[in-house]
Protein backbone atom coordinates (compact mmCIF):
# COMPACT_ATOMS: atom_id res chain seq x y z
CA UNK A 1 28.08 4.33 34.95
CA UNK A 2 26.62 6.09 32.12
CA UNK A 3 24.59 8.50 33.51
CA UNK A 4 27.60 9.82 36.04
CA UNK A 5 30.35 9.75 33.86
CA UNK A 6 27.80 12.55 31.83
CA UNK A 7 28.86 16.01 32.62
CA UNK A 8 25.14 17.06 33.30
CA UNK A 9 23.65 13.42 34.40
CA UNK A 10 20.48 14.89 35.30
CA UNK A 11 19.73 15.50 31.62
CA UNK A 12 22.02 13.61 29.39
CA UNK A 13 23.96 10.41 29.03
CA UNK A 14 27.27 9.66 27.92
CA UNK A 15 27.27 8.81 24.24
CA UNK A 16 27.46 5.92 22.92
CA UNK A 17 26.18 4.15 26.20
CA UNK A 18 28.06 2.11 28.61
CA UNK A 19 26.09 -1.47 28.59
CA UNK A 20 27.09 -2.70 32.56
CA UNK A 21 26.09 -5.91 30.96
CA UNK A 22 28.79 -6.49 28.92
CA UNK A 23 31.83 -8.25 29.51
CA UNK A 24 33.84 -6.85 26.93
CA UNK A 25 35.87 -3.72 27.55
CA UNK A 26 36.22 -2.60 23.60
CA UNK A 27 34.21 0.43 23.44
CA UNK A 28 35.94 1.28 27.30
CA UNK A 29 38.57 3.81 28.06
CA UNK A 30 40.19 5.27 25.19
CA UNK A 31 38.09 3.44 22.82
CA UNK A 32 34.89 5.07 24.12
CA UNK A 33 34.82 8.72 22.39
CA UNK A 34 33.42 10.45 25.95
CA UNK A 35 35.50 8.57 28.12
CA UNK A 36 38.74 8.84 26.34
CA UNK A 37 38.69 12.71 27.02
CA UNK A 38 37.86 11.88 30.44
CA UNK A 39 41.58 9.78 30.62
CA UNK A 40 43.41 11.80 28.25
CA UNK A 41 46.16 13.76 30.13
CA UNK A 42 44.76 17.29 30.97
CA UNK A 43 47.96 18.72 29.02
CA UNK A 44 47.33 16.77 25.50
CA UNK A 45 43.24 18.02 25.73
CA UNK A 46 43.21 20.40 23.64
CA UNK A 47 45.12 18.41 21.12
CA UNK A 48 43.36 15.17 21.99
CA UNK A 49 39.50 17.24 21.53
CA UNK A 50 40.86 18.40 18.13
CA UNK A 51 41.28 15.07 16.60
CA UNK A 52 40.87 11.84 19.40
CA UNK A 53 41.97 9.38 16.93
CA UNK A 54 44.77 10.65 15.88
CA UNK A 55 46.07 11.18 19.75
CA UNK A 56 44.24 7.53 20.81
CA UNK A 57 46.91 6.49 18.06
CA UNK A 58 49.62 8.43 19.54
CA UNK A 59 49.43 6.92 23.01
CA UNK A 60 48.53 3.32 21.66
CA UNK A 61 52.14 3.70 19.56
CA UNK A 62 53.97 5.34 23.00
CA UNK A 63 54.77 8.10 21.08
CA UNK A 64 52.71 10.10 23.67
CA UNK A 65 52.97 8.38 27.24
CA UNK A 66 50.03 8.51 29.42
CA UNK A 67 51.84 7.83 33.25
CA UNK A 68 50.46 8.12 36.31
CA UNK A 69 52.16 11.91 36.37
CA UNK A 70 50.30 13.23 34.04
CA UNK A 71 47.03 13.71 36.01
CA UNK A 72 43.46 12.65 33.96
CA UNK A 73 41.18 15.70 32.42
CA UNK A 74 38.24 14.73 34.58
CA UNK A 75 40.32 15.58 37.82
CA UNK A 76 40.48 19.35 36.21
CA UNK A 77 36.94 21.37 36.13
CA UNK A 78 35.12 23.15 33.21
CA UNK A 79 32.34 21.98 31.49
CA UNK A 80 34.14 19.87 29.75
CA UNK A 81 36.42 17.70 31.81
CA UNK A 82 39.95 19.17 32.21
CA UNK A 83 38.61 21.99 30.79
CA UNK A 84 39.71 24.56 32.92
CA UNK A 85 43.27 23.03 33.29
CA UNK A 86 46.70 25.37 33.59
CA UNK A 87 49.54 23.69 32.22
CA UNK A 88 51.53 26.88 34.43
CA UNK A 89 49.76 25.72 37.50
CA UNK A 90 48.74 22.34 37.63
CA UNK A 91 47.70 22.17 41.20
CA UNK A 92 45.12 24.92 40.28
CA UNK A 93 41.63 23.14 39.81
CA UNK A 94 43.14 19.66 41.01
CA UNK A 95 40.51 17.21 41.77
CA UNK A 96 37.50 19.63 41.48
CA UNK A 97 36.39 17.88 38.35
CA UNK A 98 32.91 16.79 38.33
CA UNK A 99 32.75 13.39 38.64
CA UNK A 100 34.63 14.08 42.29
C-alpha cells in the first residue's frame, strides 16, 4: 500500500510507512499525515496542507463534515493530490488523480 499511495512510487514511499502487518488502524486515514491529505475534501486542501491538525481536529469535532459529497483530494490531479482542484468547476480534473 505504501509504495502506491506515494505520488512518485517508483522513487519514494509514503511517510511514515504503512506496516500491512498490523492490525491496528491508528496511524490510518486521517491519522496518517500523507494519507489524511489524500481523504481530506479537495475544497478544505489548501486549508487542511496549511495546518492538518488543526483541520483533523475540525472534522473529528463535526465542525467541518467530510460526506460522501465532498469528493477526496486524491480523485483531483497535481502533484500533490487534489492539487489541481477548482472549487468553480468541480467536475474539472474528476477522477484523474494518480492513484486512478
Amino acid at each position: 500500500m505504501g509504495s502506491y499511495a506515494a505520488p512518485n512510487f517508483d522513487k519514494d514511499i509514503v511517510r511514515p510507512p504503512i506496516n500491512d502487518n498490523s492490525k491496528s488502524h491508528a496511524k490510518m486515514g486521517f491519522n496518517h499525515v500523507q494519507l489524511g491529505k489524500m481523504l481530506c475534501p479537495a475544497k478544505y486542501l489548501t486549508d487542511y496542507i496549511k495546518d492538518p491538525h488543526g483541520m483533523k481536529s475540525k472534522f473529528d469535532s463535526g465542525s467541518l463534515k467530510v460526506t460522501a459529497a465532498l469528493w477526496p483530494a486524491y480523485l483531483y490531479p497535481g502533484d500533490i493530490a487534489g492539487e489541481d482542484f477548482d472549487s468553480k468547476d468541480i467536475l474539472e480534473g474528476l477522477f484523474r488523480g494518480y492513484l486512478l
